[in-house]
C-alpha atoms as a PDB file:
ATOM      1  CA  UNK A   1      24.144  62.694 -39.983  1.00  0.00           C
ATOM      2  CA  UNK A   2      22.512  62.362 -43.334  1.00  0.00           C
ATOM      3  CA  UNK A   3      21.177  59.265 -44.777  1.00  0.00           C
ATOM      4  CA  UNK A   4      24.133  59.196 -47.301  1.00  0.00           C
ATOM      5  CA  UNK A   5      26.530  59.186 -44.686  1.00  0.00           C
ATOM      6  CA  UNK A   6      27.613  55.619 -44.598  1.00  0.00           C
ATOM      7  CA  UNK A   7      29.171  56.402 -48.434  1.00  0.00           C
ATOM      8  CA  UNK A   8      31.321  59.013 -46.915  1.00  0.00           C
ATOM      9  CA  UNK A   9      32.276  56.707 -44.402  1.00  0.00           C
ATOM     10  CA  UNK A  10      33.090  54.351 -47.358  1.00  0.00           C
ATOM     11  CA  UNK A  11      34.938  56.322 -49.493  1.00  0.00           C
ATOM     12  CA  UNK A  12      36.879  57.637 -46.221  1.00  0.00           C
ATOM     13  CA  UNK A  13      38.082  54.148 -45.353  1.00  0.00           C
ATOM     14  CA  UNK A  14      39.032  52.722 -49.366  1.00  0.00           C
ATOM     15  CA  UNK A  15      40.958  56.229 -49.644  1.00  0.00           C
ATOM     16  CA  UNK A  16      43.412  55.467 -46.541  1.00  0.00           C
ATOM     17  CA  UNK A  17      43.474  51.997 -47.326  1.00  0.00           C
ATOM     18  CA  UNK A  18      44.776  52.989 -51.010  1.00  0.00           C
ATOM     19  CA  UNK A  19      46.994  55.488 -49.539  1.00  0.00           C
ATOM     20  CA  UNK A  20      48.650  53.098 -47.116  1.00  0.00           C
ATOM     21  CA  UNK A  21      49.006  50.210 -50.350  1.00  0.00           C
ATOM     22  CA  UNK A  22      50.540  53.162 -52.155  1.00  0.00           C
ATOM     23  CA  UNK A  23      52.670  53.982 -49.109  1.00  0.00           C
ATOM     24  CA  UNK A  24      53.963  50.304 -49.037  1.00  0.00           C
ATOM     25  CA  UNK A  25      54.191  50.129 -52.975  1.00  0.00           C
ATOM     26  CA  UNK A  26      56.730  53.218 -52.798  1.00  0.00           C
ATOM     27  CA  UNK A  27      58.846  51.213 -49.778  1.00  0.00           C
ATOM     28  CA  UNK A  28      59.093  48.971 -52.214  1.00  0.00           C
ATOM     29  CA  UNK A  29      60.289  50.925 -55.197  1.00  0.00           C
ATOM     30  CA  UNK A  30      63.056  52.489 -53.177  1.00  0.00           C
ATOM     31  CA  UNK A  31      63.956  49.147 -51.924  1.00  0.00           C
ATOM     32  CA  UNK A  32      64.049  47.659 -56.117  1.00  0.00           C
ATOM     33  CA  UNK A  33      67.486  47.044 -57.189  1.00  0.00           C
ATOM     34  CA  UNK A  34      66.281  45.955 -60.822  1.00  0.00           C
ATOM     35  CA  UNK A  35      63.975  47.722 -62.945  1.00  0.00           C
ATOM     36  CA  UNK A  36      61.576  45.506 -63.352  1.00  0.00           C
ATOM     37  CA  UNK A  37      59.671  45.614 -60.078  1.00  0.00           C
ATOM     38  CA  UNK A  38      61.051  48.855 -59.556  1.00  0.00           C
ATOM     39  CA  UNK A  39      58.799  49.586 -62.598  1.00  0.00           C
ATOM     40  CA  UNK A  40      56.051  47.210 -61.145  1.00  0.00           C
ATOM     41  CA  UNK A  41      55.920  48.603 -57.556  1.00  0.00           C
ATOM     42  CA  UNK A  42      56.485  52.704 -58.964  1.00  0.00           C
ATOM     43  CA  UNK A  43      53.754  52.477 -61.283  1.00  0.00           C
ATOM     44  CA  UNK A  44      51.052  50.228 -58.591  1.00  0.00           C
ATOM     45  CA  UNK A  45      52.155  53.046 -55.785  1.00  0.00           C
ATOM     46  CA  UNK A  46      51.793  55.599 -58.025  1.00  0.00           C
ATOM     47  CA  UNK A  47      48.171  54.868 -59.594  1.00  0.00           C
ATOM     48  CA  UNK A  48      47.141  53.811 -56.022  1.00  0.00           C
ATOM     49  CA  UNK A  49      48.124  57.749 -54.162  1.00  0.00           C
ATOM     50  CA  UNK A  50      46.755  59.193 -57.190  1.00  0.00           C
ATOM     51  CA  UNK A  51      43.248  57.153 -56.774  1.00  0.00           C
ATOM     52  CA  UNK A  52      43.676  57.918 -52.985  1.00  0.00           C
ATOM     53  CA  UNK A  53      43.905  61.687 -53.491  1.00  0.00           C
ATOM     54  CA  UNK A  54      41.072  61.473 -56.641  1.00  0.00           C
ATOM     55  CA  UNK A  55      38.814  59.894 -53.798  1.00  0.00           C
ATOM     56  CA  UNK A  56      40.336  62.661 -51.384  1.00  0.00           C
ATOM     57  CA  UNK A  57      38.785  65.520 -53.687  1.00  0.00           C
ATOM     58  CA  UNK A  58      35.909  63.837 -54.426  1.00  0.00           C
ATOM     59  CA  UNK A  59      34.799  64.633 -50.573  1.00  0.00           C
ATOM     60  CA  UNK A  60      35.481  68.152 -49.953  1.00  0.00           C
ATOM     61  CA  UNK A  61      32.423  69.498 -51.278  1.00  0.00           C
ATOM     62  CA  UNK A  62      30.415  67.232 -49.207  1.00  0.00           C
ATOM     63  CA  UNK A  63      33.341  68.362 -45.632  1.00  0.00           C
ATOM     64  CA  UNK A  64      32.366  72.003 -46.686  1.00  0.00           C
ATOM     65  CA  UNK A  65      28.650  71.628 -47.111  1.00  0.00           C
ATOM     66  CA  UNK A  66      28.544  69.691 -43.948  1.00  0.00           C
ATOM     67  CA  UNK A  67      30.693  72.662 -42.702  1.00  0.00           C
ATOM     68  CA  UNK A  68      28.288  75.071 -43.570  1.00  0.00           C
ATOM     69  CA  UNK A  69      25.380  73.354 -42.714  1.00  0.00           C
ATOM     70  CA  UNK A  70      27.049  72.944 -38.977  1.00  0.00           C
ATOM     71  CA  UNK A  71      27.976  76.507 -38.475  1.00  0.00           C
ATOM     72  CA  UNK A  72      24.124  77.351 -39.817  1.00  0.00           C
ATOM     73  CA  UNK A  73      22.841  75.492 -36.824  1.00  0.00           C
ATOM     74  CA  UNK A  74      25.022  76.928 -34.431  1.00  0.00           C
ATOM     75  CA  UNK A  75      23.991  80.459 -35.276  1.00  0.00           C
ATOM     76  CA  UNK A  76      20.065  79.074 -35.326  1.00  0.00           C
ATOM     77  CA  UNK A  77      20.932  78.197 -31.749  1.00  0.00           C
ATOM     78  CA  UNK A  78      22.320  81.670 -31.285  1.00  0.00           C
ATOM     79  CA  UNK A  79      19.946  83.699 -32.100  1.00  0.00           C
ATOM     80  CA  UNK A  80      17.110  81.153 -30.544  1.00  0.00           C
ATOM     81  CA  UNK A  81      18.537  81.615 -26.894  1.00  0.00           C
ATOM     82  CA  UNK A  82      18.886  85.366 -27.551  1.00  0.00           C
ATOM     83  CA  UNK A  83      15.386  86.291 -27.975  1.00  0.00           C
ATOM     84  CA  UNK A  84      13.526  87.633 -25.844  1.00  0.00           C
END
Protein backbone atom coordinates (compact mmCIF):
# COMPACT_ATOMS: atom_id res chain seq x y z
CA UNK A 1 0.00 0.00 0.00
CA UNK A 2 1.29 3.46 -0.61
CA UNK A 3 1.33 6.20 1.83
CA UNK A 4 -1.52 7.97 -0.14
CA UNK A 5 -3.66 5.16 0.20
CA UNK A 6 -5.99 6.25 2.90
CA UNK A 7 -7.27 9.14 0.10
CA UNK A 8 -8.24 6.36 -2.16
CA UNK A 9 -9.91 4.80 0.55
CA UNK A 10 -11.63 8.23 1.02
CA UNK A 11 -12.68 9.06 -2.15
CA UNK A 12 -13.89 5.24 -2.51
CA UNK A 13 -16.28 5.57 0.42
CA UNK A 14 -17.81 9.58 -0.39
CA UNK A 15 -18.30 8.13 -4.10
CA UNK A 16 -20.77 5.16 -2.93
CA UNK A 17 -22.14 7.19 -0.35
CA UNK A 18 -23.09 9.91 -3.18
CA UNK A 19 -24.18 7.21 -5.38
CA UNK A 20 -26.53 5.63 -2.87
CA UNK A 21 -28.03 9.60 -1.92
CA UNK A 22 -28.41 9.82 -5.68
CA UNK A 23 -29.99 6.35 -5.77
CA UNK A 24 -32.55 7.46 -3.05
CA UNK A 25 -32.95 11.05 -4.65
CA UNK A 26 -34.15 9.24 -8.01
CA UNK A 27 -36.77 6.88 -5.72
CA UNK A 28 -37.91 9.90 -4.94
CA UNK A 29 -38.38 11.63 -8.25
CA UNK A 30 -40.30 8.70 -9.61
CA UNK A 31 -42.34 8.68 -6.55
CA UNK A 32 -43.11 13.03 -7.10
CA UNK A 33 -46.56 13.60 -8.15
CA UNK A 34 -45.96 17.53 -8.38
CA UNK A 35 -43.23 19.20 -10.02
CA UNK A 36 -41.84 20.86 -7.54
CA UNK A 37 -39.93 18.20 -5.63
CA UNK A 38 -39.99 16.23 -8.59
CA UNK A 39 -37.72 19.12 -9.77
CA UNK A 40 -36.02 19.22 -6.25
CA UNK A 41 -35.26 15.46 -5.86
CA UNK A 42 -34.31 15.06 -10.11
CA UNK A 43 -31.93 17.75 -10.02
CA UNK A 44 -30.18 16.67 -6.10
CA UNK A 45 -30.06 12.85 -7.65
CA UNK A 46 -28.85 13.96 -10.64
CA UNK A 47 -25.81 16.33 -9.51
CA UNK A 48 -25.14 13.69 -6.77
CA UNK A 49 -24.53 10.32 -9.62
CA UNK A 50 -22.81 12.76 -11.68
CA UNK A 51 -20.30 13.81 -8.64
CA UNK A 52 -20.30 10.01 -7.82
CA UNK A 53 -19.13 8.98 -11.30
CA UNK A 54 -16.67 12.43 -11.53
CA UNK A 55 -15.08 10.88 -8.26
CA UNK A 56 -15.39 7.35 -10.07
CA UNK A 57 -12.96 8.63 -12.96
CA UNK A 58 -10.94 10.47 -10.91
CA UNK A 59 -9.49 6.88 -9.59
CA UNK A 60 -8.80 4.84 -12.53
CA UNK A 61 -5.50 6.09 -13.23
CA UNK A 62 -4.41 5.45 -9.79
CA UNK A 63 -6.60 1.25 -10.17
CA UNK A 64 -4.37 0.98 -13.38
CA UNK A 65 -1.08 2.20 -12.04
CA UNK A 66 -1.60 0.09 -9.03
CA UNK A 67 -2.45 -2.57 -11.71
CA UNK A 68 0.65 -2.26 -13.33
CA UNK A 69 2.73 -1.84 -10.57
CA UNK A 70 1.15 -5.38 -9.18
CA UNK A 71 1.63 -7.37 -12.28
CA UNK A 72 5.48 -5.77 -12.31
CA UNK A 73 6.07 -7.53 -9.05
CA UNK A 74 4.65 -10.65 -9.96
CA UNK A 75 6.90 -11.05 -12.97
CA UNK A 76 10.02 -9.75 -10.54
CA UNK A 77 9.00 -12.81 -8.57
CA UNK A 78 9.02 -14.81 -11.76
CA UNK A 79 11.95 -14.42 -13.05
CA UNK A 80 13.68 -14.33 -9.31
CA UNK A 81 12.64 -18.07 -8.62
CA UNK A 82 13.70 -18.98 -12.18
CA UNK A 83 17.27 -18.31 -12.01
CA UNK A 84 19.56 -20.41 -11.63
Amino acid sequence: MTTDSWVTWVIMILQTTMFLIGLWCAFHFFNATELLPALKWGLSGAVLMLMATALKMSLMPQMQADRVLRELKRLELIVARHRP
